[in-house]
N, C-alpha and C. Protein backbone atom coordinates (compact mmCIF):
# COMPACT_ATOMS: atom_id res chain seq x y z
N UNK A 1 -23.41 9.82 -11.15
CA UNK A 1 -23.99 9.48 -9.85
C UNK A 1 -22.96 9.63 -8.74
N UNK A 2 -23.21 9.83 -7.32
CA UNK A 2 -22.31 10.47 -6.28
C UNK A 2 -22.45 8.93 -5.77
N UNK A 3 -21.54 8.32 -5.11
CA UNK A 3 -21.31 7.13 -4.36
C UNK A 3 -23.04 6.51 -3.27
N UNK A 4 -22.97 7.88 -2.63
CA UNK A 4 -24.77 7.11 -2.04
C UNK A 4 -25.59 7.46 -2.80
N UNK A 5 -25.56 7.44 -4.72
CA UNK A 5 -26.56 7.14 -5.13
C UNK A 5 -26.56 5.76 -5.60
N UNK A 6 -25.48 5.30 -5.46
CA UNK A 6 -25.25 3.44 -5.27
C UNK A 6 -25.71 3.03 -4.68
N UNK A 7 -25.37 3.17 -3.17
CA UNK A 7 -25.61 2.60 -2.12
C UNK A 7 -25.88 3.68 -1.03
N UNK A 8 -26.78 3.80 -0.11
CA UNK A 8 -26.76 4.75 1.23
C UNK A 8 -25.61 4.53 1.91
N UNK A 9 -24.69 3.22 1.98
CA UNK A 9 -23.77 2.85 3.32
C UNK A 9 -22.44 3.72 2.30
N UNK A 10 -22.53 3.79 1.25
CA UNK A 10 -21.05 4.44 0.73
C UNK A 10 -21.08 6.53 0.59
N UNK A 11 -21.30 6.57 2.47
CA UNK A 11 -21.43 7.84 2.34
C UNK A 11 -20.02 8.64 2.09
N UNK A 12 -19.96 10.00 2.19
CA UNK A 12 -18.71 11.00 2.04
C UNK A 12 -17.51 10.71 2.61
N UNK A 13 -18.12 10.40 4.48
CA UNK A 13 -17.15 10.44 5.75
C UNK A 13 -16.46 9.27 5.76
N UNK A 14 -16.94 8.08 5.37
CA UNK A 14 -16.99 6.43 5.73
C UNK A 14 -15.59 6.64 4.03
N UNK A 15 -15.86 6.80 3.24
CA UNK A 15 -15.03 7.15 2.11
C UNK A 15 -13.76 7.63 2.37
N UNK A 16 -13.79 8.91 2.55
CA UNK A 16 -13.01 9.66 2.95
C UNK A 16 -11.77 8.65 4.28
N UNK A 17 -12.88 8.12 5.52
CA UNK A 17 -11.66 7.43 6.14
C UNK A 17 -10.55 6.26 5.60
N UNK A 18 -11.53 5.81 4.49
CA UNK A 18 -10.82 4.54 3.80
C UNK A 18 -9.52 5.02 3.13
N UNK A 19 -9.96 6.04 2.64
CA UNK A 19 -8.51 6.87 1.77
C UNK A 19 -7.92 7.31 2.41
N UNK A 20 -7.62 7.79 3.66
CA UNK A 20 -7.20 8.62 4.74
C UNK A 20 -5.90 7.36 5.38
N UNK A 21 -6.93 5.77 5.84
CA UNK A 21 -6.19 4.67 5.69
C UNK A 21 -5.27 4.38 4.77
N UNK A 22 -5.55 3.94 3.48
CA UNK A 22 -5.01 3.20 2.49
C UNK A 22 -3.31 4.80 2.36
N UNK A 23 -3.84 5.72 2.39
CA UNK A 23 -2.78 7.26 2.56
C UNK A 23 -1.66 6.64 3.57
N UNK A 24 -2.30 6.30 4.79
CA UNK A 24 -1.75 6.16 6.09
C UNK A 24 -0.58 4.88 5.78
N UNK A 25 -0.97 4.09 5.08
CA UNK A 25 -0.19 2.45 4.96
C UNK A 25 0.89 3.10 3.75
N UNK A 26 0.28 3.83 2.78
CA UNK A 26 1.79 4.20 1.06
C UNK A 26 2.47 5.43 2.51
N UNK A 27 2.20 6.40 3.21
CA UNK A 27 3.33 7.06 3.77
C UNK A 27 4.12 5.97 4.35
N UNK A 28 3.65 5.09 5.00
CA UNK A 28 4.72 4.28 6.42
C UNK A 28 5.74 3.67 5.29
N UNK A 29 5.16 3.33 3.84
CA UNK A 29 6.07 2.26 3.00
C UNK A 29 7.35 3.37 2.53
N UNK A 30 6.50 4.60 1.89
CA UNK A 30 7.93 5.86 1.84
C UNK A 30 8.70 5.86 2.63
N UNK A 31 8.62 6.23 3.78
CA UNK A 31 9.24 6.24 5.01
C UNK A 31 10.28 4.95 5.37
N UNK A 32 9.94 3.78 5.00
CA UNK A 32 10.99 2.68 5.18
C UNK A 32 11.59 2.53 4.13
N UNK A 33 11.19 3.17 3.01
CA UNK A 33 12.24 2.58 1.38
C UNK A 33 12.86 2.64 1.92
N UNK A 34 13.98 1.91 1.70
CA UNK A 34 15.70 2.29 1.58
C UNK A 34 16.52 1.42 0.51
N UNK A 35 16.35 2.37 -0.86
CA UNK A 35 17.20 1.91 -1.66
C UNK A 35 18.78 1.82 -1.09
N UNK A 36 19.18 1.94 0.19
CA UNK A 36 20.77 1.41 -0.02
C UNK A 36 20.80 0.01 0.29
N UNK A 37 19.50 -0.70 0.30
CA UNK A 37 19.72 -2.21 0.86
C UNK A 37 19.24 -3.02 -0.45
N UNK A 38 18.97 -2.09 -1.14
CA UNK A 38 18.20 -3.06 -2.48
C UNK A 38 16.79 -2.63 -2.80
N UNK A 39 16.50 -1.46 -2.03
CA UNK A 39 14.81 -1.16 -2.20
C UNK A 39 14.82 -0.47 -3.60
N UNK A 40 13.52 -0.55 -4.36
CA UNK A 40 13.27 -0.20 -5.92
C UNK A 40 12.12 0.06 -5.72
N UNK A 41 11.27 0.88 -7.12
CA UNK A 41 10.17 0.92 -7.12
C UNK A 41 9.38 -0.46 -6.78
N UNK A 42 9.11 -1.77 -7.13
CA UNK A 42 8.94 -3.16 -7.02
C UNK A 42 8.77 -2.70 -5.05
N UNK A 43 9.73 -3.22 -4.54
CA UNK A 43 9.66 -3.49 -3.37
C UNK A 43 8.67 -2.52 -2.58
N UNK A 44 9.01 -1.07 -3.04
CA UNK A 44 8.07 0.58 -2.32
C UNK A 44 6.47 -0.23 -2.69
N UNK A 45 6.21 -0.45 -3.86
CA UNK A 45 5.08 -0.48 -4.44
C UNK A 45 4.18 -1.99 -3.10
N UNK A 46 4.83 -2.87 -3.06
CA UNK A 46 4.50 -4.17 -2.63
C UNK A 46 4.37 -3.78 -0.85
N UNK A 47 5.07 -2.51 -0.70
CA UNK A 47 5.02 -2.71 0.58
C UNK A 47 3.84 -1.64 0.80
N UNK A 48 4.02 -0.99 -0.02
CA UNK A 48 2.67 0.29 -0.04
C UNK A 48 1.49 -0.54 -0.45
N UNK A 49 1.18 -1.74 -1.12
CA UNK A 49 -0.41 -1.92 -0.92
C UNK A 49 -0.22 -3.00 0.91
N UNK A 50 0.85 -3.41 0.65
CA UNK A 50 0.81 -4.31 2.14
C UNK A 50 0.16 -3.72 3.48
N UNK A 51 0.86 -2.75 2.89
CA UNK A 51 0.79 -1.66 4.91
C UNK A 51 -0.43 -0.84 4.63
N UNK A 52 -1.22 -0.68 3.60
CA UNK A 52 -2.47 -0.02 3.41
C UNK A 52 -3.63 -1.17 3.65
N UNK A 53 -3.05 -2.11 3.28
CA UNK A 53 -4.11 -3.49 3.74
C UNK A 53 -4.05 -3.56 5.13
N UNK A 54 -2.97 -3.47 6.04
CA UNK A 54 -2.87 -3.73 7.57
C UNK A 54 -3.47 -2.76 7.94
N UNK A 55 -3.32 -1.26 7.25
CA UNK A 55 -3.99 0.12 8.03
C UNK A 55 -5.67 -0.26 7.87
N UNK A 56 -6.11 -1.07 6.77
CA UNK A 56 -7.53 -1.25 6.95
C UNK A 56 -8.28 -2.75 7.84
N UNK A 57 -7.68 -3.29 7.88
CA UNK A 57 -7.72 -4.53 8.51
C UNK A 57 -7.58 -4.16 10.30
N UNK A 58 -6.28 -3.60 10.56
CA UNK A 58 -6.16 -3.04 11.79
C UNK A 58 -7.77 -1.91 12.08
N UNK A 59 -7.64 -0.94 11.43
CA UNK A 59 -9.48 -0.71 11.48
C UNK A 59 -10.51 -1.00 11.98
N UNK A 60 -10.72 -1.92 11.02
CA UNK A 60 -11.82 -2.68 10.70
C UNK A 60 -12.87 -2.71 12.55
N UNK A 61 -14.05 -2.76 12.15
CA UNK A 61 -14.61 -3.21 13.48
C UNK A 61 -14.22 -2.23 14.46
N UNK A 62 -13.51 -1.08 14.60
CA UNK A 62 -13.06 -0.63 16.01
C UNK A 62 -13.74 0.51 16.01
N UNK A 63 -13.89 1.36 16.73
CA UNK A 63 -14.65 2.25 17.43
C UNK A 63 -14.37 3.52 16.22
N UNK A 64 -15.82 3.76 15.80
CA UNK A 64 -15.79 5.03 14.97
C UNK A 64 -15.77 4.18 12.92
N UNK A 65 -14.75 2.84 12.90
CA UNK A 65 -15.01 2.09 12.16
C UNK A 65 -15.93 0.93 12.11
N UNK A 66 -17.01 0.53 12.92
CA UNK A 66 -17.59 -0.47 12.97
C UNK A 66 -18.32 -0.66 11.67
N UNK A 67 -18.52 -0.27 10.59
CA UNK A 67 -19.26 0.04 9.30
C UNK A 67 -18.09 -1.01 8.88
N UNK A 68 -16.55 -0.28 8.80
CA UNK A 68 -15.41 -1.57 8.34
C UNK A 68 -15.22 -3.06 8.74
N UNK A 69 -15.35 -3.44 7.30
CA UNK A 69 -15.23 -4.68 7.40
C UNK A 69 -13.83 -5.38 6.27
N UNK A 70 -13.45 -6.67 6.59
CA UNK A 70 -12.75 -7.57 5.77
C UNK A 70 -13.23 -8.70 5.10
N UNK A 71 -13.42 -8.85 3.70
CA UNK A 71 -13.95 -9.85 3.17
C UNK A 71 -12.75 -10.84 2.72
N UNK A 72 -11.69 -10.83 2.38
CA UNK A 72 -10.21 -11.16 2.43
C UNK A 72 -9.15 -10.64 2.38
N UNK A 73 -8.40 -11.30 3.17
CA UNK A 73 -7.63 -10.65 3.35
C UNK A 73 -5.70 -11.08 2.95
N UNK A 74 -6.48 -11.52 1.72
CA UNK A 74 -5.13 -12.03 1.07
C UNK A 74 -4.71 -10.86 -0.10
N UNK A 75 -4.23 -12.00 -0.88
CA UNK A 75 -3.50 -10.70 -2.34
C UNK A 75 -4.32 -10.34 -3.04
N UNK A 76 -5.76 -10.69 -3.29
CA UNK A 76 -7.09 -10.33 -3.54
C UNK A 76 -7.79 -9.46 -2.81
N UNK A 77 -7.39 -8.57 -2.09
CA UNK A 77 -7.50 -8.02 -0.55
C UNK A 77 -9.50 -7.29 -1.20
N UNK A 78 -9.60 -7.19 -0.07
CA UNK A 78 -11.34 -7.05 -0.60
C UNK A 78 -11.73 -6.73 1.11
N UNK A 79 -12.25 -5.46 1.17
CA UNK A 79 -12.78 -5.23 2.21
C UNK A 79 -14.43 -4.50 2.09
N UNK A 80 -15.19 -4.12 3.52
CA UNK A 80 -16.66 -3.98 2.79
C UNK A 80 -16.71 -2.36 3.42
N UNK A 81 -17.81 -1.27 2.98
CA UNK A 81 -18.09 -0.91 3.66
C UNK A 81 -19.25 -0.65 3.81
N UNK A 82 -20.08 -1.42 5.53
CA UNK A 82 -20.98 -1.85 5.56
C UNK A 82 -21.41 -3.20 4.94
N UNK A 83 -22.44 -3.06 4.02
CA UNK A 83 -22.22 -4.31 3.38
C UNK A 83 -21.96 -4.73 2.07
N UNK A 84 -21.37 -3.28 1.58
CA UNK A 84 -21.12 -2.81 -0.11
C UNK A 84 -19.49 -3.67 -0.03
N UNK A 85 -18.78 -4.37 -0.78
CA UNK A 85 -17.58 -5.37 -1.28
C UNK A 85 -16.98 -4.27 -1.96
N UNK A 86 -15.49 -3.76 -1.44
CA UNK A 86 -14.90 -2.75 -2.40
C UNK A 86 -13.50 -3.50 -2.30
N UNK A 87 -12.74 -2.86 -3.46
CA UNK A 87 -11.11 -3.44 -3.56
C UNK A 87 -10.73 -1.72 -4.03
N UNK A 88 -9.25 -2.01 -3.59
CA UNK A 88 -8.27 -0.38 -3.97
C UNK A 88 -7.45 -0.85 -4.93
N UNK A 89 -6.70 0.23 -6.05
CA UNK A 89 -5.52 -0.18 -7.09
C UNK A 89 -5.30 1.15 -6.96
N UNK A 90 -3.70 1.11 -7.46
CA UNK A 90 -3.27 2.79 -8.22
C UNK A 90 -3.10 2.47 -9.29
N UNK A 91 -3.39 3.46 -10.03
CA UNK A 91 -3.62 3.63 -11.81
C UNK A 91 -4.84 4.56 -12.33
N UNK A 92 -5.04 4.50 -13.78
CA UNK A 92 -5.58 5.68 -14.13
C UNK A 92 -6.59 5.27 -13.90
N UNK A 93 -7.69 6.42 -13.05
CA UNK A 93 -8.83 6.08 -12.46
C UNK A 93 -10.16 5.92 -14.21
N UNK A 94 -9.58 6.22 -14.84
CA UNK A 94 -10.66 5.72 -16.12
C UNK A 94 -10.36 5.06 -16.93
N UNK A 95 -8.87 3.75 -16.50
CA UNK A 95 -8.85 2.61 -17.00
C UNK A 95 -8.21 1.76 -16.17
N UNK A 96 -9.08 1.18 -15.05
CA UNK A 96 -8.72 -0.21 -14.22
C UNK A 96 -8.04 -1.16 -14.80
N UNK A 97 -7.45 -1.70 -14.55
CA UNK A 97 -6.79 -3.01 -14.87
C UNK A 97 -7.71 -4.18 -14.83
N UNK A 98 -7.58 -5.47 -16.11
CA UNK A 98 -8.64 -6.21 -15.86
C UNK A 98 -8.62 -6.89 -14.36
N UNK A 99 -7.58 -6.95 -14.17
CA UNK A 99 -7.69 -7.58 -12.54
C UNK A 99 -8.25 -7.03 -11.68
N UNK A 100 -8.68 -5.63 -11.75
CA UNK A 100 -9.30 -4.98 -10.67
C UNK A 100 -10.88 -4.51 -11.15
N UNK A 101 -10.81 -4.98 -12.59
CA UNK A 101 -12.40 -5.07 -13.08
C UNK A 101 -12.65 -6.22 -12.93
N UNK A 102 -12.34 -6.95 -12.45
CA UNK A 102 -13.08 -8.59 -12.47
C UNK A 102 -13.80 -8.70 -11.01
N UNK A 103 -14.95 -9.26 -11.21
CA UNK A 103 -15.48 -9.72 -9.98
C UNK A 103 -15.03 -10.38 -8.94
N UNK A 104 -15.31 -10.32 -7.83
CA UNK A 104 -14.58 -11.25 -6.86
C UNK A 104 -15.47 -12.26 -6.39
N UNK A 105 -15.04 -13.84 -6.66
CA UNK A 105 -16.25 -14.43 -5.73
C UNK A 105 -17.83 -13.71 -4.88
N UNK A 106 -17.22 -13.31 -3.62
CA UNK A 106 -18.31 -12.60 -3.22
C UNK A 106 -19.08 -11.68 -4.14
N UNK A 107 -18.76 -10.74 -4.89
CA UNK A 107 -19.12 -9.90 -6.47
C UNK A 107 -20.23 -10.81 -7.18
N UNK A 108 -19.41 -11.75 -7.74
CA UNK A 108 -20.23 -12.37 -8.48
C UNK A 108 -21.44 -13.14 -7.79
N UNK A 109 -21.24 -13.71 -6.50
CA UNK A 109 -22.69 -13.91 -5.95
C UNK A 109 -24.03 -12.91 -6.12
N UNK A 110 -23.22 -11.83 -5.07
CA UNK A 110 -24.03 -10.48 -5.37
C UNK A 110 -24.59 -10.02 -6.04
N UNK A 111 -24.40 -10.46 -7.38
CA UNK A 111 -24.31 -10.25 -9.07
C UNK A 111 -25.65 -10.91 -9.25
N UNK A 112 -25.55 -12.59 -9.30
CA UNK A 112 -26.25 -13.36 -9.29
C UNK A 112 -27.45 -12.93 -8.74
N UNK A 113 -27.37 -12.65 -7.12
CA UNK A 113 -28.67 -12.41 -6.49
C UNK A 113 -29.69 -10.85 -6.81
N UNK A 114 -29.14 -10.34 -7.39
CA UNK A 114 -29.80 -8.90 -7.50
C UNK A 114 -30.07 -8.67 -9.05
N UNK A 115 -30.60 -9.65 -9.39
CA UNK A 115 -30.95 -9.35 -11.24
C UNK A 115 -32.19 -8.25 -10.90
N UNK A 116 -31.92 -7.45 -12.75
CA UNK A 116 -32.97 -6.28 -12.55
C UNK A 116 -33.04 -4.70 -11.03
N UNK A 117 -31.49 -5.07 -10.16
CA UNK A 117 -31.60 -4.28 -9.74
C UNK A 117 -30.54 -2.86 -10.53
N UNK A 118 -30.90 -1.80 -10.47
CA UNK A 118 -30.08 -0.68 -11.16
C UNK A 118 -28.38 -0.85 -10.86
N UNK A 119 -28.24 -0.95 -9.73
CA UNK A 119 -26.81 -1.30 -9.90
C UNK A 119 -25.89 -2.91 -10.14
N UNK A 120 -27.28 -3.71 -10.27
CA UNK A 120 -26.55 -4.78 -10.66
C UNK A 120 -25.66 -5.19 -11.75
N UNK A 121 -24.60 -5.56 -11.41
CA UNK A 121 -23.27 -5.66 -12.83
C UNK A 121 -22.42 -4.17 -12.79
N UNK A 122 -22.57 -3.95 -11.26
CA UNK A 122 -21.64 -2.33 -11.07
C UNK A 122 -20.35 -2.89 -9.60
N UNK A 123 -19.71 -2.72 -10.05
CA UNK A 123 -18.39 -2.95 -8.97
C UNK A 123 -17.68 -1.95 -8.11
N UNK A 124 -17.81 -1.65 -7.27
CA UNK A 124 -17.16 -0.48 -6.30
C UNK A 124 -15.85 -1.10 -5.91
N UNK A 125 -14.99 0.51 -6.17
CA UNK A 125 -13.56 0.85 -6.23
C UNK A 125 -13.14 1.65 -5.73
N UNK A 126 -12.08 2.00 -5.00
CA UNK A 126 -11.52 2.99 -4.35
C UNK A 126 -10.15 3.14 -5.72
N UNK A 127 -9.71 3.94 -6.24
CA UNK A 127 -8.58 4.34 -6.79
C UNK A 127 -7.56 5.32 -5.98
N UNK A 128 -6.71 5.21 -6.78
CA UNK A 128 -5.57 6.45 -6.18
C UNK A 128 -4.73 6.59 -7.01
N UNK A 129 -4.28 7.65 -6.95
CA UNK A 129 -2.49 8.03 -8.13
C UNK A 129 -1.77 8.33 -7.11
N UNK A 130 -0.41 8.34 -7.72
CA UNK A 130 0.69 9.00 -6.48
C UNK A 130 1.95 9.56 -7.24
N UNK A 131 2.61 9.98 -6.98
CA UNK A 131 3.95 10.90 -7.05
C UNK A 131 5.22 9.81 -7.30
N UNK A 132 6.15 10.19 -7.94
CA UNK A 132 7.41 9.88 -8.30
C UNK A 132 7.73 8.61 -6.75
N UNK A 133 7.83 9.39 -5.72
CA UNK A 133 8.01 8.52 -4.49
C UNK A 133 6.74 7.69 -3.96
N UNK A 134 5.90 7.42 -4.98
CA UNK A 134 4.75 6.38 -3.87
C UNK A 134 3.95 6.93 -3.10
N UNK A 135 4.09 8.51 -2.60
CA UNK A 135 3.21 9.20 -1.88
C UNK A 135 1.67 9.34 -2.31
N UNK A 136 0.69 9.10 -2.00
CA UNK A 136 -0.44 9.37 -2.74
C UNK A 136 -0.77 10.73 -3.23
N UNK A 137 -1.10 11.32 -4.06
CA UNK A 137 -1.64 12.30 -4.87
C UNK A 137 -3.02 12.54 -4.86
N UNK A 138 -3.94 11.58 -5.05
CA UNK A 138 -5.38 11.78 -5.34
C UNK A 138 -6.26 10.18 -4.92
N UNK A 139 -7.62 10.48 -4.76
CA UNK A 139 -8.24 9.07 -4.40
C UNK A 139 -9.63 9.56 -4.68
N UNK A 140 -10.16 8.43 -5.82
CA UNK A 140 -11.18 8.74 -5.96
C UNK A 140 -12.40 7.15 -5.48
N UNK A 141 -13.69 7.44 -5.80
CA UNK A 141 -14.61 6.35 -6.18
C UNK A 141 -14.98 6.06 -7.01
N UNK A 142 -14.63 4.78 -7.42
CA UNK A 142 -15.09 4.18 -9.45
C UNK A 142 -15.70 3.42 -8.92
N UNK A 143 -16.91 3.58 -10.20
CA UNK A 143 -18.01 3.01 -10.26
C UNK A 143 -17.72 1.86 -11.35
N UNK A 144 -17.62 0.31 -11.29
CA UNK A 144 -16.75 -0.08 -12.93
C UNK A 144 -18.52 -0.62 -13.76
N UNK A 145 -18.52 -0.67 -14.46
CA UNK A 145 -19.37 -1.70 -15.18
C UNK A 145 -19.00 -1.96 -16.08
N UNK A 146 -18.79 -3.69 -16.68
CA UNK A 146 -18.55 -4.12 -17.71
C UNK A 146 -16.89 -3.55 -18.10
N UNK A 147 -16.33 -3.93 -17.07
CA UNK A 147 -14.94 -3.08 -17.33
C UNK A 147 -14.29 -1.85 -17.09
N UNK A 148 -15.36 -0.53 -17.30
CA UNK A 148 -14.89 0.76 -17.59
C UNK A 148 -15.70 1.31 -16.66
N UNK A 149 -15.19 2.41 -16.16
CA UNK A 149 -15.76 3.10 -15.23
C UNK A 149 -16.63 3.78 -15.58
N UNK A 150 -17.95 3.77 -15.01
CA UNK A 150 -19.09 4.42 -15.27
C UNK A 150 -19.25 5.96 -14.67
N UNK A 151 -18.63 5.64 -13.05
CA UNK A 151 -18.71 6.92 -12.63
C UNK A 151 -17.14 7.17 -11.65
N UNK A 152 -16.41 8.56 -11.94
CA UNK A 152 -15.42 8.81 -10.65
C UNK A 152 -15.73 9.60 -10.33
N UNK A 153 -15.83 9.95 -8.93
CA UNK A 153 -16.26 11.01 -8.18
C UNK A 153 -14.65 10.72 -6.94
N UNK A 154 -14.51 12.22 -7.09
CA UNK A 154 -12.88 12.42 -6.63
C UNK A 154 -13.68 12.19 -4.62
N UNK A 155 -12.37 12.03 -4.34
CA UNK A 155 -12.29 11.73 -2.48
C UNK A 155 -11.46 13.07 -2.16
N UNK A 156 -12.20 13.95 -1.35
CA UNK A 156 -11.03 15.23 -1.21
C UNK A 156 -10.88 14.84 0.47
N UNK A 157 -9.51 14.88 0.58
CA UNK A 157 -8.95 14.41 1.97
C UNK A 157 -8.18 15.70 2.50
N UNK A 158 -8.47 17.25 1.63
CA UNK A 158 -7.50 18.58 1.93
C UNK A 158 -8.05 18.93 3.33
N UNK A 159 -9.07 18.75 3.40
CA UNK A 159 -10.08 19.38 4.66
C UNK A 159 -10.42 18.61 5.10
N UNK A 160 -10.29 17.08 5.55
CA UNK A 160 -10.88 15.95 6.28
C UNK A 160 -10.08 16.44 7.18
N UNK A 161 -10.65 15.96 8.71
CA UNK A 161 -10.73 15.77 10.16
C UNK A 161 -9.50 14.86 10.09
N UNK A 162 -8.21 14.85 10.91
CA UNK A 162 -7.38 13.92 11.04
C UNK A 162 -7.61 12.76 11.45
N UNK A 163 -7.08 11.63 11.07
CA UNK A 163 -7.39 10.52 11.28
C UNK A 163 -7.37 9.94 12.58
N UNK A 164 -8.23 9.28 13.62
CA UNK A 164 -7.56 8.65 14.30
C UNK A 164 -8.69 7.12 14.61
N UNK A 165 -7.16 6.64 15.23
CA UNK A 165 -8.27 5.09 14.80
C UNK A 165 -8.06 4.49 16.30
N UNK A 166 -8.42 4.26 16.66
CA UNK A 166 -8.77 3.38 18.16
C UNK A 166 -8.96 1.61 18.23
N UNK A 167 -7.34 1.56 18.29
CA UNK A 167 -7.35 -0.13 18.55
C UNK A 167 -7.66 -0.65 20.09
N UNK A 168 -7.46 -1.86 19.85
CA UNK A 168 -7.54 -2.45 21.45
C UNK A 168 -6.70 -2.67 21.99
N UNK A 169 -6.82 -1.89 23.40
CA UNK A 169 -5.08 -1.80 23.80
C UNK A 169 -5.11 -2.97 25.08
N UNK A 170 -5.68 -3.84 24.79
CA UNK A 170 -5.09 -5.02 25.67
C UNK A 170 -4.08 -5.74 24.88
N UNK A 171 -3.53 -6.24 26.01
CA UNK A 171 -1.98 -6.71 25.84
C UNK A 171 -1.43 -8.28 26.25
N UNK A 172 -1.17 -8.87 26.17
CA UNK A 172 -0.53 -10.47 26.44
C UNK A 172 -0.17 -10.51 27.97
N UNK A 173 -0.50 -11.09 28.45
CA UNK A 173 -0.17 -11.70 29.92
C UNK A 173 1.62 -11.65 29.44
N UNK A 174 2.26 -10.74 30.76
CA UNK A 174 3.47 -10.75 30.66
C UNK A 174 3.83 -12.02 31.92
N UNK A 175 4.94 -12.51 32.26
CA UNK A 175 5.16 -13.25 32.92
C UNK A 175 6.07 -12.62 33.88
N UNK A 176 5.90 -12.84 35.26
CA UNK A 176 6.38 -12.85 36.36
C UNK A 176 7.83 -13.11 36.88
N UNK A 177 8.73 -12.01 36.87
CA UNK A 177 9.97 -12.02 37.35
C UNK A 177 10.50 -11.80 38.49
N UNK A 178 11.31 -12.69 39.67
CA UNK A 178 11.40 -12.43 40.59
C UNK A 178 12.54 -11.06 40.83
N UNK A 179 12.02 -10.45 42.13
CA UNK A 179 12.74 -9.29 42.58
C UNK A 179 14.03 -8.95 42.71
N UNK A 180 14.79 -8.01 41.89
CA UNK A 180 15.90 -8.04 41.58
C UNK A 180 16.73 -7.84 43.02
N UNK A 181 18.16 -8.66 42.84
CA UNK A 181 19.01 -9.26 44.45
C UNK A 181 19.64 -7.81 44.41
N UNK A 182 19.09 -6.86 45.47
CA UNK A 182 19.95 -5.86 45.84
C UNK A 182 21.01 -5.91 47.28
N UNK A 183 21.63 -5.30 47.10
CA UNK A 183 23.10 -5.40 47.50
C UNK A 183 24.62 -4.65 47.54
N UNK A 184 25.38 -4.77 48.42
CA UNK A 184 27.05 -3.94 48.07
C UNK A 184 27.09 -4.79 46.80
N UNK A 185 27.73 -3.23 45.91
CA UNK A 185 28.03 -4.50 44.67
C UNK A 185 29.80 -4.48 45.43
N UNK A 186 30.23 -3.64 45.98
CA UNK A 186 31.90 -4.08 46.31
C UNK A 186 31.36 -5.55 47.37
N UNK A 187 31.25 -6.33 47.63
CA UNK A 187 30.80 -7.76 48.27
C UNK A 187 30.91 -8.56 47.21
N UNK A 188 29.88 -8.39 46.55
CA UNK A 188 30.09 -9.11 45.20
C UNK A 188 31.47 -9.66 44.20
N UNK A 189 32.38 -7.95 44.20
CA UNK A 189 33.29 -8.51 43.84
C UNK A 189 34.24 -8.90 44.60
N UNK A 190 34.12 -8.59 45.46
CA UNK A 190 35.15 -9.39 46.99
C UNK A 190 35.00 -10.80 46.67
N UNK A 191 33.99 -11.12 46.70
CA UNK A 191 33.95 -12.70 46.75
C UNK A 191 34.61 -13.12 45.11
N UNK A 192 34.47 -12.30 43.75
CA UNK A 192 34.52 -12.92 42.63
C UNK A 192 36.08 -12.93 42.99
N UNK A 193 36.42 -12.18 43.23
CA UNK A 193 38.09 -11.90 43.82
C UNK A 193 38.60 -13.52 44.54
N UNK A 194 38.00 -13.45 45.38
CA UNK A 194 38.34 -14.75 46.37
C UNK A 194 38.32 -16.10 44.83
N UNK A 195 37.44 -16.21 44.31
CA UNK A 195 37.08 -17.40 44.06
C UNK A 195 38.17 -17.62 42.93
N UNK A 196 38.87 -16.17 42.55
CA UNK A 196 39.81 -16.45 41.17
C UNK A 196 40.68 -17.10 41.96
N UNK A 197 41.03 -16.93 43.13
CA UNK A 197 42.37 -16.64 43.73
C UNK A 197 42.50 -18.32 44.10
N UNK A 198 41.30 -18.68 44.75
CA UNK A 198 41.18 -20.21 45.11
C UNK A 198 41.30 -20.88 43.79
N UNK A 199 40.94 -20.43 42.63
CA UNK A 199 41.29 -21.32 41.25
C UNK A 199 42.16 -21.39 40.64
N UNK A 200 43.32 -19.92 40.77
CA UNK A 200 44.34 -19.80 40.37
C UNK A 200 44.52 -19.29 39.20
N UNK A 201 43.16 -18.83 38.55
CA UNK A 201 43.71 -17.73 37.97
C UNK A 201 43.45 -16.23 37.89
């Protein structure tokens, strides 16, 4: 089955941007390794799901993403699209980790409420692999049931439209500095002159 035979809201484009994101957050983490301070695979890895969570969160809701959503946004990270509940991992896309086959709260409601529907007891997944350096390689959509993936259907990002994402560019009330004292600066030190001279040293 192709992703909108799950669901209509888990179309090609809406897909495609999520991976395009989660891409966008593992480059920025390459880009800052720096094993000369202590960076390791451990640290690349932690900062590459971190900054792929901020690239979707930052998202979320904004113009062109309004379909994106956040269902948490902790170490359980769980975002929607539309109103389908998906989570991301890297690893082999035809054996999830039980942690990323397990339901999530929200999941298991979902679960609950839709007995007898065809996809009920099916979990949507975004996967990915990547390269020696953390770079992403591939991203697909798993379908899990009962653990194991029922369906992957690959995410091709060779020919996607470049990304761009449109935050809100309002900004914090800056605060008010009075007008800088222009002037001879030789005055200035005329007087700093005087005042050593009256102090003595």
């Amino acid at each position: 089955m192709r992703p909108w035979d799950y669901n209509p809201e888990l179309t090609e484009e809406r897909l495609i941007r999520v991976a395009q994101l989660i891409e966008r957050g593992r480059n920025d983490a390459v880009d800052r390794h720096e094993p000369a301070i202590g960076g390791d695979s451990w640290t690349r890895g932690v900062c590459a799901y971190s900054y792929a969570k901020h690239q979707i969160i930052q998202a979320a809701g904004t113009s062109g993403f309004e379909w994106l959503g956040v269902i948490n946004d902790g170490m359980r990270f769980q975002f929607s699209i539309g109103k389908v509940p998906m989570r991301f991992w890297r690893g082999d896309f035809a054996e999830p980790s039980d942690r990323i086959a397990t339901a999530t709260p929200m999941e298991q409601l979902l679960l609950e409420l839709e007995p007898g529907v065809p996809t009920a007891g099916v979990l949507f997944r975004m996967g990915l692999t990547t390269d020696e350096e953390g770079a992403m390689l591939e991203a697909c959509f798993a379908a899990l049931r009962n653990g194991a993936a029922e369906t992957i259907w690959p995410i091709s990002l060779a020919d996607a439209d470049p990304l761009v994402v449109m935050l809100d560019d309002a900004r914090p009330e800056g605060r008010e500095l009075p007008p800088p004292a222009i002037g001879d600066r030789s005055e200035d030190d005329a007087a700093d002159g005087d005042a050593k001279e009256r102090s003595g040293r």
